[in-house]
N, C-alpha and C. Protein backbone atom coordinates (compact mmCIF):
# COMPACT_ATOMS: atom_id res chain seq x y z
N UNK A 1 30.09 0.58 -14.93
CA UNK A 1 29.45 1.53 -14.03
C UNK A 1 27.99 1.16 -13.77
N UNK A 2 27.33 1.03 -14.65
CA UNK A 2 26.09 0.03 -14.52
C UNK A 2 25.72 -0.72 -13.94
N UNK A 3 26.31 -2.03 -13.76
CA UNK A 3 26.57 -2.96 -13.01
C UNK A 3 26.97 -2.49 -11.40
N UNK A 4 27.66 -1.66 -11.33
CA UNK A 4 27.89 -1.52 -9.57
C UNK A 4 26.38 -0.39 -9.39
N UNK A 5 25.90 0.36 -10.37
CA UNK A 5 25.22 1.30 -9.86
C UNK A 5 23.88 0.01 -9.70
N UNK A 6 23.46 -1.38 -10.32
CA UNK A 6 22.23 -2.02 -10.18
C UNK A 6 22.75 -2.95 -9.02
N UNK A 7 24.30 -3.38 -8.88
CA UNK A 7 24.32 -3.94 -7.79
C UNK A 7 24.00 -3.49 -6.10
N UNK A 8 24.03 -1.65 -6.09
CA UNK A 8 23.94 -1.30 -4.93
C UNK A 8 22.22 -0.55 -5.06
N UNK A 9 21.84 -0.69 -6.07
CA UNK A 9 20.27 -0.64 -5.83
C UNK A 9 19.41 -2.24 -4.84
N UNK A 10 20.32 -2.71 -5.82
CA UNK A 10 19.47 -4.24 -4.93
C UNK A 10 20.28 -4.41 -3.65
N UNK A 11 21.36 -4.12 -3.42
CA UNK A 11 21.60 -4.34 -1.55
C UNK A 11 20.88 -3.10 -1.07
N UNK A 12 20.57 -2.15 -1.22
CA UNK A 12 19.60 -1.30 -1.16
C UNK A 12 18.26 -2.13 -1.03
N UNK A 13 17.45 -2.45 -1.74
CA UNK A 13 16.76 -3.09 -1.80
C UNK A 13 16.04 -4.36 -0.78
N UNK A 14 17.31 -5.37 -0.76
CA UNK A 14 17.90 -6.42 -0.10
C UNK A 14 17.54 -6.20 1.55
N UNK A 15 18.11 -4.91 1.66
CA UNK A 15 18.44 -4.35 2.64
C UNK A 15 17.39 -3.70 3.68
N UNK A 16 16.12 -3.47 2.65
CA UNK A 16 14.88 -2.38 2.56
C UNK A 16 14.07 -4.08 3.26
N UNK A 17 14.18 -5.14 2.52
CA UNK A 17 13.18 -5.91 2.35
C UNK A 17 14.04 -6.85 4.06
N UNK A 18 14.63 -6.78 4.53
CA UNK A 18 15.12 -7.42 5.59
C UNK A 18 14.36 -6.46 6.88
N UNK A 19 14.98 -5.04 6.68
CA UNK A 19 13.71 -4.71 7.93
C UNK A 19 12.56 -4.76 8.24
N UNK A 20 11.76 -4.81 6.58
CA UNK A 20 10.39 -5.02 7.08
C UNK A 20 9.89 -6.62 7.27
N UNK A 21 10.64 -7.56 6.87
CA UNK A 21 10.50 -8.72 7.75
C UNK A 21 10.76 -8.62 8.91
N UNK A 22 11.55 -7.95 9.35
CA UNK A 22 12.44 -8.17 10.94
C UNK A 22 10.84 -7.08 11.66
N UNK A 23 10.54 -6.17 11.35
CA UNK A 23 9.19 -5.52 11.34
C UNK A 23 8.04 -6.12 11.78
N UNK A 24 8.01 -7.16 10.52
CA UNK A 24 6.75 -8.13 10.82
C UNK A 24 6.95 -9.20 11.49
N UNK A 25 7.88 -9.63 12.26
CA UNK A 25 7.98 -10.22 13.48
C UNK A 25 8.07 -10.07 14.51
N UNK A 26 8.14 -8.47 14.75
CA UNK A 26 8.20 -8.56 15.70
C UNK A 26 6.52 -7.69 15.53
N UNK A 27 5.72 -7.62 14.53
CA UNK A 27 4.44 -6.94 15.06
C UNK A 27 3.64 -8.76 15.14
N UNK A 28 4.15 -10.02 14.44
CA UNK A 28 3.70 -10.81 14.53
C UNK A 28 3.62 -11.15 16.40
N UNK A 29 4.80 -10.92 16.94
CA UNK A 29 5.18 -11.32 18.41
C UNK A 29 4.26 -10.87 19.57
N UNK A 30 4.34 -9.61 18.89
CA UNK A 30 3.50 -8.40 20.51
C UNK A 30 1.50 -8.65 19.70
N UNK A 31 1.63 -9.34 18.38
CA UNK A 31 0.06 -9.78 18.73
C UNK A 31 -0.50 -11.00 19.45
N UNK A 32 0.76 -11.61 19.09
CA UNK A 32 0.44 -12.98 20.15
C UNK A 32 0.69 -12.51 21.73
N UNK A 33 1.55 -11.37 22.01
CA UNK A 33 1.49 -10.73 23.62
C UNK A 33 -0.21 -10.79 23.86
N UNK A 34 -0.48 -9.79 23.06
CA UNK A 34 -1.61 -9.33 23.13
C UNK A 34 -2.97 -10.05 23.06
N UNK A 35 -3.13 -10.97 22.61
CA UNK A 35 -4.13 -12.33 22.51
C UNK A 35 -3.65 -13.07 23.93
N UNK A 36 -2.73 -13.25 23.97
CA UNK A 36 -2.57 -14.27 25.21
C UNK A 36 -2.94 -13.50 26.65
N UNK A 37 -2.05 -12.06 26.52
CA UNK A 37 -2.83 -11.69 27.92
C UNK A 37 -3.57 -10.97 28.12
N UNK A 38 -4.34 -10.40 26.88
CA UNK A 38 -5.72 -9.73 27.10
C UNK A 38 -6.29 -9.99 25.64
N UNK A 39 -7.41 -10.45 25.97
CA UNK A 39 -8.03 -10.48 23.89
C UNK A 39 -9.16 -9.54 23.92
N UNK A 40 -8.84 -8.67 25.17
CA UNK A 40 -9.73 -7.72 24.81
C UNK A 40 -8.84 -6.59 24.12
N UNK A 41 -7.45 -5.97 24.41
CA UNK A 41 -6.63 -5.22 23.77
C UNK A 41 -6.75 -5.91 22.15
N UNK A 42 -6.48 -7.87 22.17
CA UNK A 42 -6.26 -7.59 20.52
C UNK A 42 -7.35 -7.58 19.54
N UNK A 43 -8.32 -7.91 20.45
CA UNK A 43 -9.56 -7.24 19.09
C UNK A 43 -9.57 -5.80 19.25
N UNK A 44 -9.28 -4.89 20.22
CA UNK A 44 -9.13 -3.32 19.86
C UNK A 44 -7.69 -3.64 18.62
N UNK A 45 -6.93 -4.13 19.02
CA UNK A 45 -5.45 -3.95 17.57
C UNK A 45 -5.97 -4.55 16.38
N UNK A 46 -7.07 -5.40 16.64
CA UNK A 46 -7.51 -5.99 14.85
C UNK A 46 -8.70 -5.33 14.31
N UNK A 47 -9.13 -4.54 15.34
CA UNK A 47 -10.36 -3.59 14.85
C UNK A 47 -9.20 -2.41 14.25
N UNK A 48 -8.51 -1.67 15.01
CA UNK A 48 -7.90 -0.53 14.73
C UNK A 48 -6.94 -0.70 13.41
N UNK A 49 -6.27 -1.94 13.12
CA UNK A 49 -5.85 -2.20 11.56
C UNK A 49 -6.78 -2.28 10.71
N UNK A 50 -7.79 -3.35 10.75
CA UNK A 50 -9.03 -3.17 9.88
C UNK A 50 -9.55 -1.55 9.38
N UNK A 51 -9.41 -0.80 10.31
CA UNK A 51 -10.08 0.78 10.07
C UNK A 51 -8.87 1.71 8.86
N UNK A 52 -7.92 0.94 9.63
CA UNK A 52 -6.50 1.89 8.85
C UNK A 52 -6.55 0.89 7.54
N UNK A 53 -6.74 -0.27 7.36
CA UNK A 53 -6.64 -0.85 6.04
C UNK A 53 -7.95 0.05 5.12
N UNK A 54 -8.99 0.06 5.89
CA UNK A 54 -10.42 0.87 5.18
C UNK A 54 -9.89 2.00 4.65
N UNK A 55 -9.45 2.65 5.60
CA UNK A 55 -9.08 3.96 4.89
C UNK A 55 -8.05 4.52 4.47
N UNK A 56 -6.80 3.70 4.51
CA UNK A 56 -5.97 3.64 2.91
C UNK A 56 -6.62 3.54 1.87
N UNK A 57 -7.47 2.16 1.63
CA UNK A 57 -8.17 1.87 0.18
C UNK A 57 -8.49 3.35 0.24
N UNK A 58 -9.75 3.91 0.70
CA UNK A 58 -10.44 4.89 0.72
C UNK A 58 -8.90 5.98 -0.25
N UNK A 59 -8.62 6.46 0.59
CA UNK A 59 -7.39 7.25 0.31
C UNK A 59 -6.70 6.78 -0.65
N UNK A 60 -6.28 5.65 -0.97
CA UNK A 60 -5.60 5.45 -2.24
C UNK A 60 -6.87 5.80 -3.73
N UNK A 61 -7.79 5.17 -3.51
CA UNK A 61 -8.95 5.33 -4.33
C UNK A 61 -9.60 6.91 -4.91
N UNK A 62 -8.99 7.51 -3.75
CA UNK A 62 -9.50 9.10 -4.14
C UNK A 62 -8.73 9.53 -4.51
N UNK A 63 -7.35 9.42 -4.22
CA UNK A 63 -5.83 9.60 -5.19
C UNK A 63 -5.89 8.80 -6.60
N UNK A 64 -6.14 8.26 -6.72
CA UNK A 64 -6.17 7.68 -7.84
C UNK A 64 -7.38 8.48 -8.89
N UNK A 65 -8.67 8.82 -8.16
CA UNK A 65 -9.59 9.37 -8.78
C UNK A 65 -8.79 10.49 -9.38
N UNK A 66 -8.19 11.34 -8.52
CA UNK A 66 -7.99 12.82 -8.21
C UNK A 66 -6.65 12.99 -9.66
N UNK A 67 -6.21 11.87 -9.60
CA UNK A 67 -5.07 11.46 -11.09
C UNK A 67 -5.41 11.40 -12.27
N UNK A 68 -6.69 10.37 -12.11
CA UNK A 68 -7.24 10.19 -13.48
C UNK A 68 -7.93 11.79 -13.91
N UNK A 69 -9.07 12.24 -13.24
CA UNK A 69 -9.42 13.28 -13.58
C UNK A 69 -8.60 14.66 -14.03
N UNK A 70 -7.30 14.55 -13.37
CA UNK A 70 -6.11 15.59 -13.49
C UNK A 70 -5.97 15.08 -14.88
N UNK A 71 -5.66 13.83 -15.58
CA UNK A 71 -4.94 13.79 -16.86
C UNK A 71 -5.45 13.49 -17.77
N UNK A 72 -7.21 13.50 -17.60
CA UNK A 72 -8.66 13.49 -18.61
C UNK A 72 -8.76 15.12 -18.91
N UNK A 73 -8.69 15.98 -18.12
CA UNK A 73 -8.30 17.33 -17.76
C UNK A 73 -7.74 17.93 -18.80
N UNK A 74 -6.46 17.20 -18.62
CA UNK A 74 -5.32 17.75 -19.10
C UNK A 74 -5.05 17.61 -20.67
N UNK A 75 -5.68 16.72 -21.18
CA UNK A 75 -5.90 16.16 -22.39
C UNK A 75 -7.55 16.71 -23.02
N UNK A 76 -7.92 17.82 -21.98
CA UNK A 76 -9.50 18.58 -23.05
C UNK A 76 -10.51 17.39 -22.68
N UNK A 77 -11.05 16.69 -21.50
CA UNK A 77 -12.18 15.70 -21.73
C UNK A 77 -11.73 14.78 -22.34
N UNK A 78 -12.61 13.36 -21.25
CA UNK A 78 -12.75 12.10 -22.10
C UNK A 78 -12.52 12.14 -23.52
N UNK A 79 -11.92 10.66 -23.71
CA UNK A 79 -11.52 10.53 -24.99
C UNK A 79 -12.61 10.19 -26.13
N UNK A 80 -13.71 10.40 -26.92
CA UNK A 80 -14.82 10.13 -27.72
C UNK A 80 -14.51 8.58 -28.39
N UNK A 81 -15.85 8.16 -27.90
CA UNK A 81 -15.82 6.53 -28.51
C UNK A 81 -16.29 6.68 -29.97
N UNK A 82 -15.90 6.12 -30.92
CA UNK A 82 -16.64 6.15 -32.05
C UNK A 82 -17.59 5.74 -32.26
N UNK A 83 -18.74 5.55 -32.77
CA UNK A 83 -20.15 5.18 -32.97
C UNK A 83 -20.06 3.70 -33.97
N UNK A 84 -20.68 2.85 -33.78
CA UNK A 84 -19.87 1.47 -34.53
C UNK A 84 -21.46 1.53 -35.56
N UNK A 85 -21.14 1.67 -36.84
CA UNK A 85 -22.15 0.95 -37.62
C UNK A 85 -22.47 -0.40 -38.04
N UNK A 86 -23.66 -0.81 -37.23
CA UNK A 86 -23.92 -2.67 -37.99
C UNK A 86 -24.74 -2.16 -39.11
C-alpha cells in the first residue's frame, strides 16, 4: 500500500513539475514576442517582475518574522544565553 500510495505522489509530482516547465516556455516565448517587437513593453515586463520578486522577499521575510516571534512568544521570551566564565 505504500508503495502505490509514494508511487502516485511522484506522478503527482512528475506531473506538477511538467506544467510549470511547459509554463516557463511559454513565458520564455511571449518575452522574446515582447523584446523583438517592442523593448519598450519588455523593460515594463522586467521592471514589473523585478517589483513582484522585491516584494515576495519583502512578504516572505515578514512571514517569517511574524513566525519566529509567534513561537519565541509561545515559549515565554527568547531563550537566555548563559554567561561563559574565562
Amino acid at each position: 500500500m505504500n508503495n502505490v500510495n509514494g508511487q502516485r505522489f511522484i506522478d503527482a509530482l512528475k506531473e506538477v513539475i511538467d506544467l510549470l516547465v511547459e509554463n516557463r516556455i511559454k513565458l520564455d516565448a511571449l518575452e522574446q514576442v515582447f523584446k523583438e517587437t517592442n523593448p519598450l513593453v519588455h523593460e515594463l515586463y522586467l521592471g514589473e517582475i523585478e517589483k513582484l520578486r522585491e516584494r515576495k522577499a519583502r512578504e516572505l521575510n515578514q512571514a517569517l518574522t511574524a513566525s519566529l516571534k509567534a513561537k519565541f512568544t509561545e515559549r515565554k521570551g527568547y531563550p537566555r544565553l548563559r554567561s561563559r566564565k574565562q
